[in-house]
Protein backbone atom coordinates (compact mmCIF):
# COMPACT_ATOMS: atom_id res chain seq x y z
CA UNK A 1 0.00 0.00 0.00
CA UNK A 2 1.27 3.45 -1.03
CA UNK A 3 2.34 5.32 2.26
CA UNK A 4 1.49 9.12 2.91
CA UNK A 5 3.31 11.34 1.41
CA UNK A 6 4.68 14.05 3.45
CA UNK A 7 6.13 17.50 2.05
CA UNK A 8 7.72 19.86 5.19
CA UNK A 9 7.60 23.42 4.00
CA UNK A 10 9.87 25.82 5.05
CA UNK A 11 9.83 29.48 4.72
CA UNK A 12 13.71 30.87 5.09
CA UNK A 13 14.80 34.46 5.01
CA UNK A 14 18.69 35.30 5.58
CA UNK A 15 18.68 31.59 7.87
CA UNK A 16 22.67 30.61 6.48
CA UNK A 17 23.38 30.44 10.38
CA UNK A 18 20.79 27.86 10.73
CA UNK A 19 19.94 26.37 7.73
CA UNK A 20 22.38 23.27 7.58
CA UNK A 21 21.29 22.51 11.36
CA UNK A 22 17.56 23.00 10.66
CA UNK A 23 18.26 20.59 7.20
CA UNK A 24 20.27 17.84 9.07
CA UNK A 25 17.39 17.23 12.38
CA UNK A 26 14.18 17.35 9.18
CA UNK A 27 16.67 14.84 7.15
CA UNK A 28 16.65 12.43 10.29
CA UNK A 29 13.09 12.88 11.15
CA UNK A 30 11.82 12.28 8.08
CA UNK A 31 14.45 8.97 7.63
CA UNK A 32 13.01 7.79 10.76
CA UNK A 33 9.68 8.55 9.54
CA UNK A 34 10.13 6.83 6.46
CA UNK A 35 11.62 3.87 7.81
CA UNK A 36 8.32 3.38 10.21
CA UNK A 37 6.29 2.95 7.36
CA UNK A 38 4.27 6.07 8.32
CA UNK A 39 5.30 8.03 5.52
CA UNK A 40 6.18 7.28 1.37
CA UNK A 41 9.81 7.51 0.23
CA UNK A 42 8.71 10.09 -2.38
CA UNK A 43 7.97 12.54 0.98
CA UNK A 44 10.21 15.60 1.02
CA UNK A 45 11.80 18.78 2.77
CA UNK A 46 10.61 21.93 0.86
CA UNK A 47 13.00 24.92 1.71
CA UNK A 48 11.63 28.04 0.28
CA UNK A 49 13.99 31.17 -0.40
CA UNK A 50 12.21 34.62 0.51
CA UNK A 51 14.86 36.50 -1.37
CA UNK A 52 16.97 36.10 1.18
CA UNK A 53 20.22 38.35 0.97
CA UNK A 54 22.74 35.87 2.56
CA UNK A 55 23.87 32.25 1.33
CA UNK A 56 20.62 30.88 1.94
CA UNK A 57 20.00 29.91 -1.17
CA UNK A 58 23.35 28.65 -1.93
CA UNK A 59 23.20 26.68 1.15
CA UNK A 60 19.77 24.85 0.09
CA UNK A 61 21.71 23.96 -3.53
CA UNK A 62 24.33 22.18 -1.94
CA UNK A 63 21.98 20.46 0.27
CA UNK A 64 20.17 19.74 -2.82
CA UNK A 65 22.61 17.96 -4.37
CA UNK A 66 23.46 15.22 -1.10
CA UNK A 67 20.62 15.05 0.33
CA UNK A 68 17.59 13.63 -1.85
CA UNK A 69 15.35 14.32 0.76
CA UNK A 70 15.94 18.06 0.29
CA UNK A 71 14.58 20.21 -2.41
CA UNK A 72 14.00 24.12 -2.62
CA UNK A 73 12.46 26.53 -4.44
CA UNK A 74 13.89 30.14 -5.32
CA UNK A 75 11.46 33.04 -5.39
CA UNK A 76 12.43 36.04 -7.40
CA UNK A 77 12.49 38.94 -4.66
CA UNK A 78 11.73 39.50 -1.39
CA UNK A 79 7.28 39.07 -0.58
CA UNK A 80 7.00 38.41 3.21
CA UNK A 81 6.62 35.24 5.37
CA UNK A 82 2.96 34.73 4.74
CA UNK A 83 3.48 34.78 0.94
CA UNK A 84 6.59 32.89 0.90
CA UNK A 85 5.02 30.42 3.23
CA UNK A 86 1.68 30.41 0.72
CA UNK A 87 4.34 29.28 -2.48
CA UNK A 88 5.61 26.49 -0.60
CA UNK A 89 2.21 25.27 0.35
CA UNK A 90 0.82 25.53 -3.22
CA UNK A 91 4.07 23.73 -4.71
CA UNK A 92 3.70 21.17 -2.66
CA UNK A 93 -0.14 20.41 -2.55
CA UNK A 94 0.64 19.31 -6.29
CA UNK A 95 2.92 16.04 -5.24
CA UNK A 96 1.91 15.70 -1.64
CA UNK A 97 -0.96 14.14 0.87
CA UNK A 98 0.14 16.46 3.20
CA UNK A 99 1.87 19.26 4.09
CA UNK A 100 3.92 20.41 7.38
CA UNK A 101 4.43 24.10 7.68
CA UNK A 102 7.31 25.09 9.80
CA UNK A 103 10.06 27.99 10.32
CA UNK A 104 13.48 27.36 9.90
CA UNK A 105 14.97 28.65 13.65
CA UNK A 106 14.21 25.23 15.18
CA UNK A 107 11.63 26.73 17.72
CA UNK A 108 9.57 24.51 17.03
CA UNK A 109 9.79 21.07 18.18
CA UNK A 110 10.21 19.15 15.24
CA UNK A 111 9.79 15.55 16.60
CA UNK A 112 5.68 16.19 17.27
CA UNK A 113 5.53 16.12 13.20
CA UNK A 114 4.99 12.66 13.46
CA UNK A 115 2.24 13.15 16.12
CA UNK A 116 0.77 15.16 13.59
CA UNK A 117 0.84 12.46 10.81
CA UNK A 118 -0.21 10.00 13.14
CA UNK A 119 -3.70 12.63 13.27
CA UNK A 120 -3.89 12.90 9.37
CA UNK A 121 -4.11 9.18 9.56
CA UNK A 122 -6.95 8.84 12.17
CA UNK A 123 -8.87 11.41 9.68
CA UNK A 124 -7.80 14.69 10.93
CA UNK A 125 -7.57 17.42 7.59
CA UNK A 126 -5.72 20.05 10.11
CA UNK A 127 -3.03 19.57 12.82
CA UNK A 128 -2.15 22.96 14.89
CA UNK A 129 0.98 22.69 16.44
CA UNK A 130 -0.02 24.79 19.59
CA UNK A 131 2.17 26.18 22.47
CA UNK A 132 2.09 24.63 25.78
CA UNK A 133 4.06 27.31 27.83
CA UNK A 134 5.01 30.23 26.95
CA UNK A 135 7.73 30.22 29.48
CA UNK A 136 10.81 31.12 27.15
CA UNK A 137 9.24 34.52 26.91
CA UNK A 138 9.68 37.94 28.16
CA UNK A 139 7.11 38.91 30.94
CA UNK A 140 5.85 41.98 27.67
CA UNK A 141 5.16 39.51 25.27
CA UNK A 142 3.15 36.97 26.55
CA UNK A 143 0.86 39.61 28.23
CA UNK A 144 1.10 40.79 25.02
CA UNK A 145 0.28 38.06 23.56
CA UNK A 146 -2.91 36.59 25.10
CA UNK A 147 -3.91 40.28 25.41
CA UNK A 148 -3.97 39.64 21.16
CA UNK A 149 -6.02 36.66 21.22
CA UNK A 150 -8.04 37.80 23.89
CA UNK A 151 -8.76 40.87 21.54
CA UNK A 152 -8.85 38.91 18.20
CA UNK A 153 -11.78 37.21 19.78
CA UNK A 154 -13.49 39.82 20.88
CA UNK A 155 -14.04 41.55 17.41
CA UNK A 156 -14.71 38.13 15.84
CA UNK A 157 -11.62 36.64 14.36
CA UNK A 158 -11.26 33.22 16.01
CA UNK A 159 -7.42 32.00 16.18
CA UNK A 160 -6.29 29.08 17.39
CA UNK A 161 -4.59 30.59 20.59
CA UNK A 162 -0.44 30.22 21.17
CA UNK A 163 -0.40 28.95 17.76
CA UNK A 164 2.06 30.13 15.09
CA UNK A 165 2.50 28.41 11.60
CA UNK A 166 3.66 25.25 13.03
CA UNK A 167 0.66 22.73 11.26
CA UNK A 168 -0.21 20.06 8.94
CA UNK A 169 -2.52 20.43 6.28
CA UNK A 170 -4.44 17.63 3.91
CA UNK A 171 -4.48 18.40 0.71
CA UNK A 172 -8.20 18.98 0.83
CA UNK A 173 -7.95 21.75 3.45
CA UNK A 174 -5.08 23.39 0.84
CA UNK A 175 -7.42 22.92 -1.96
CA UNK A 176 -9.88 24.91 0.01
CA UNK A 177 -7.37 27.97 1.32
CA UNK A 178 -6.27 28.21 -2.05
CA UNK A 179 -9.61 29.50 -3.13
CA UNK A 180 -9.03 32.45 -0.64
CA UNK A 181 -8.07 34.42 -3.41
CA UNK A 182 -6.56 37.98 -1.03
CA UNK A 183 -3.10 39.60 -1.43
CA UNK A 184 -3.84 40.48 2.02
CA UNK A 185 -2.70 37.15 3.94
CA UNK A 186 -3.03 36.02 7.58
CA UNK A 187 -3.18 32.75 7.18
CA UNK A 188 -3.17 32.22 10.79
CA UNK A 189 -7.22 33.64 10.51
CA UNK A 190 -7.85 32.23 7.51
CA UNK A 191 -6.97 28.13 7.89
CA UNK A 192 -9.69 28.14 10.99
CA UNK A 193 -12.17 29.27 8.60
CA UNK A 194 -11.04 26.45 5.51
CA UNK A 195 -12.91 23.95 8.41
CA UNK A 196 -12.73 20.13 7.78
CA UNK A 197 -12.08 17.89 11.06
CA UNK A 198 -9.06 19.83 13.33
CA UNK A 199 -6.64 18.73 16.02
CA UNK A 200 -4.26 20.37 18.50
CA UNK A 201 -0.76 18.70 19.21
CA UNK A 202 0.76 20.86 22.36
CA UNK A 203 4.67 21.32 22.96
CA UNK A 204 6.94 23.22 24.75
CA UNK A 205 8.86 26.03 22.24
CA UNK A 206 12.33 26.25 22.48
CA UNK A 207 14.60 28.94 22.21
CA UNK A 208 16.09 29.44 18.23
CA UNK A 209 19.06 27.61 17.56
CA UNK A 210 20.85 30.43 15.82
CA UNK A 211 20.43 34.26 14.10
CA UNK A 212 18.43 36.80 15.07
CA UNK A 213 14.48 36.44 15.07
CA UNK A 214 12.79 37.62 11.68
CA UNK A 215 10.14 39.06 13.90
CA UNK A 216 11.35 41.64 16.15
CA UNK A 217 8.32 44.50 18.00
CA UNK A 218 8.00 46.27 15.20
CA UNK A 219 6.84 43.68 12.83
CA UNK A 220 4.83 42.07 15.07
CA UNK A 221 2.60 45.15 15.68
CA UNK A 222 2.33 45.53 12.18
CA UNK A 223 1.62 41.55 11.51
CA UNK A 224 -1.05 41.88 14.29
CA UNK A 225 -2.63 44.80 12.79
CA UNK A 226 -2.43 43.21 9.45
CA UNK A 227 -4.14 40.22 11.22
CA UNK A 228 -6.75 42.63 12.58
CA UNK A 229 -7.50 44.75 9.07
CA UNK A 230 -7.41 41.82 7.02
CA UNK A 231 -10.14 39.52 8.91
CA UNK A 232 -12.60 42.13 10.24
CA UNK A 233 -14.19 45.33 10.13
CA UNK A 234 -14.93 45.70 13.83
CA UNK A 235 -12.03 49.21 13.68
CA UNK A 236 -14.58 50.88 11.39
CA UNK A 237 -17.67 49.97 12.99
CA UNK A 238 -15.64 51.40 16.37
CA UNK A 239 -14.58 54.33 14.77
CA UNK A 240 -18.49 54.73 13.46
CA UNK A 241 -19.42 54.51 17.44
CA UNK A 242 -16.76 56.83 18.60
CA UNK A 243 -18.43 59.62 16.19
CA UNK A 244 -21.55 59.09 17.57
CA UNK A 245 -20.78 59.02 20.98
CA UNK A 246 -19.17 62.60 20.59
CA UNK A 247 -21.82 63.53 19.02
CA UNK A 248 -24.23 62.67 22.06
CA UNK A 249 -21.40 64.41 24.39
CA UNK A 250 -21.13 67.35 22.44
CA UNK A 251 -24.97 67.51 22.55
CA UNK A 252 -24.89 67.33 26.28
CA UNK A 253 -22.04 69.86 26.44
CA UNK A 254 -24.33 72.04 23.84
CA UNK A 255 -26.96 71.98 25.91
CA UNK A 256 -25.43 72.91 29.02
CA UNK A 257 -23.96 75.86 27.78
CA UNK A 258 -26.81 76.99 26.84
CA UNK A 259 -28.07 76.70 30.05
CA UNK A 260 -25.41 78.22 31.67
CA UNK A 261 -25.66 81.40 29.43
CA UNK A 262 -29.15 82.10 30.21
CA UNK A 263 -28.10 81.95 34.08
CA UNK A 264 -25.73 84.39 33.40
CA UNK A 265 -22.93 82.00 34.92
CA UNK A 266 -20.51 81.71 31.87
CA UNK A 267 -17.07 82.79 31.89
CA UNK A 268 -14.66 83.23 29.76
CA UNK A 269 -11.78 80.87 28.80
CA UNK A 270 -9.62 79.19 25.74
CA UNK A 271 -8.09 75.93 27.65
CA UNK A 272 -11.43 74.06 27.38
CA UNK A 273 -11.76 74.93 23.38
CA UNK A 274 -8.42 74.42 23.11
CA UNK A 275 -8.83 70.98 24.66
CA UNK A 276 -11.61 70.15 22.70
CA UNK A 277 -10.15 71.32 19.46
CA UNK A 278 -6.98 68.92 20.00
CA UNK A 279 -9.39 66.21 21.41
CA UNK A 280 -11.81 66.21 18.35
CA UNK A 281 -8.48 66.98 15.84
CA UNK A 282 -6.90 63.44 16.76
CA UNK A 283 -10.26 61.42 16.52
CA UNK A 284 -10.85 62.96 13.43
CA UNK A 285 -7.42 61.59 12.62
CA UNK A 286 -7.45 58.35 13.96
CA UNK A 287 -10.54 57.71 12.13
CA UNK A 288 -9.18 58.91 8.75
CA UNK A 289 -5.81 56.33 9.36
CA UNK A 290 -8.19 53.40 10.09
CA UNK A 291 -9.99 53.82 7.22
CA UNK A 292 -7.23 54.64 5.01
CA UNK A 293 -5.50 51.56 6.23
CA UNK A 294 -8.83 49.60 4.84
CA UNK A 295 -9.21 51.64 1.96
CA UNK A 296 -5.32 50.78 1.20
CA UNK A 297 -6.20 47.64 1.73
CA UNK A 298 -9.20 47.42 -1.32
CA UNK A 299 -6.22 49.32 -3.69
CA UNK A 300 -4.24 46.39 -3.26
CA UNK A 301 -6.80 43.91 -3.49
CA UNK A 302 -8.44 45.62 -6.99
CA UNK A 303 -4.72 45.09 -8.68
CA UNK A 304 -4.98 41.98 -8.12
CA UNK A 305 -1.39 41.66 -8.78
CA UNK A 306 0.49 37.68 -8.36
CA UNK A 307 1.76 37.85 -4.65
CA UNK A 308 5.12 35.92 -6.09
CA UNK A 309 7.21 34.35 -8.17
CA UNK A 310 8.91 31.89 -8.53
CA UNK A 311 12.57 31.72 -10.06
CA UNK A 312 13.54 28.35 -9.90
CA UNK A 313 11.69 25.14 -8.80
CA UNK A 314 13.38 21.80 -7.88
CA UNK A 315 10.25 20.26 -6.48
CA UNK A 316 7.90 20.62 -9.57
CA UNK A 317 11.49 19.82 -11.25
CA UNK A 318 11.02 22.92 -13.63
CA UNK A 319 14.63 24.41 -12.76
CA UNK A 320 14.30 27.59 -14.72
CA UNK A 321 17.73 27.87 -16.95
CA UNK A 322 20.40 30.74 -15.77
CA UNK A 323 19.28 34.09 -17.44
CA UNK A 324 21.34 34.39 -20.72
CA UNK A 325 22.09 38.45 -21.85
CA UNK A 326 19.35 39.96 -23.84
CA UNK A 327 16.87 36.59 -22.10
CA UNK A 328 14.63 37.30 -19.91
CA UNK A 329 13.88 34.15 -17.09
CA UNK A 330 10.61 32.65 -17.47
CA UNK A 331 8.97 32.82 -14.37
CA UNK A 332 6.16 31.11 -12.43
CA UNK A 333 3.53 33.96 -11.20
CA UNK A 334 0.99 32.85 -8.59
């Protein structure tokens, strides 16, 4: 009987410190794997290149060429973790029963893959690799942190809490995200709504074997708002509430200074219109940078421009030729 076949995806940006590491410990898991008869010899390690900067790339050729097991594809510039991580998926939903998303830093406890294949078998279409302590953290960000999900569920967006983009996916459940057709990806909010039968497979994180994290405060503010913007409309509708409420207060305010002038107790003063100017001023702002940030949003969606592509492709063994002078490459746009 044909086994499963298993494709690990993983997203790399500037990872030359760790790659070789994080390729060696997949190469042995997914030996052992194979060797257990729970996965096919035909399943593979999928490193994808996010126009990384460094030898990544380099790195994942020569791994290419001793290590069967390993195969990589090149994309042609730089289009963020979520996108990167959305080529890999689609390249290898064509060969694959299922797929194991994963980062490259080794945070991740790599041996609970075969708990999650060992799910896909009993029926499951989704594993989430979920977080069991967040001990390894700073005190800020896992306040921080369930303070986001906390808030994410609030305004409707239901995430799997303490879990990252450690999962497996059937093939069914990738047919179904890929008909989630929005440059604007979270795929974190968007794989809960795919459904299908779901599991949860809890470990203890560890810290990252080498190089600095791709994720530092900034770009986690601006992931979670991404997250936030991309899922639900709950800032607008706030922003909609805020306007009305000042409108009530300013009726109230209205009101009583019209009282006070016909009982001859006003007095003069500019700190409280001052105050109130500045105080109206920035919600008038706020609201305009929410909405832009939507309305950006829809101008990016309209193009409907590919969200990457790919330069070369060992899996799908369409290894695009070295670009000759006067030739341009011929790439593959998704």
């Amino acid at each position: 009987m044909k086994g499963t076949t298993l494709t690990i995806v993983v997203p790399c940006y500037n990872e030359q410190e760790v790659l070789l590491e994080t390729s060696k410990q997949l190469s042995v898991l997914l030996t052992n794997l194979i060797d257990d008869f729970l996965i096919s010899k035909e399943s593979k390690i999928l490193f994808v290149d996010d126009g990384s900067k460094d030898m990544t790339w380099t790195l994942i050729e020569e791994e290419m060429t001793k290590n069967s097991l390993i195969k990589g594809i090149k994309l042609a510039r730089n289009v963020g973790h979520q996108n990167a991580l959305l080529a890999g998926l689609e390249t290898a939903a064509k060969q694959s029963d299922c797929v194991v998303s994963i980062d490259a830093d080794l945070q991740d406890d790599i041996q609970i893959i075969r708990t999650f294949v060992e799910k896909y078998q009993e029926g499951f279409d989704i594993v989430y690799g979920v977080r069991d302590k967040r001990e390894t953290d700073t005190f800020f960000k896992r306040t921080t942190a369930v303070g986001f999900y906390r808030f994410m569920n609030k305004i409707g967006i239901n995430l799997i809490p303490n879990h990252a983009d450690f999962r497996l996916m059937s093939t069914r459940a990738l047919d179904e995200l890929f008909r989630y057709k929005e440059s604007n990806l979270f795929l974190r909010g968007l794989i809960p709504l795919v459904g299908f039968p779901s599991a949860k497979v809890f470990y203890d994180r560890k810290e990252r074997f080498a190089g600095e994290s791709k994720y530092p405060l900034k770009k986690m503010l601006a992931f979670a708002f991404d997250g936030i913007t991309s899922l639900s409309i709950t800032p607008i509708r706030f922003v909609t509430f805020i306007g009305f409420l000042a409108v009530i207060i300013s009726a109230i305010a209205g009101g009583y200074a019209i009282f006070q002038e016909l009982a001859g107790h006003t007095e003069s003063g500019w700190t409280s219109i001052i105050i109130s100017i500045w105080l109206v001023g920035g919600l008038q702002l706020l609201a305009i940078g929410i909405i832009g940030e939507y309305i950006g949003k829809i101008y990016r969606e309209v193009k409907r421009r590919p969200r990457y592509a790919i330069e070369v492709d060992s899996f799908s063994k369409q290894v695009q030729e070295k670009q000759k002078p006067g030739v341009f490459r011929n790439a593959v746009w998704k």
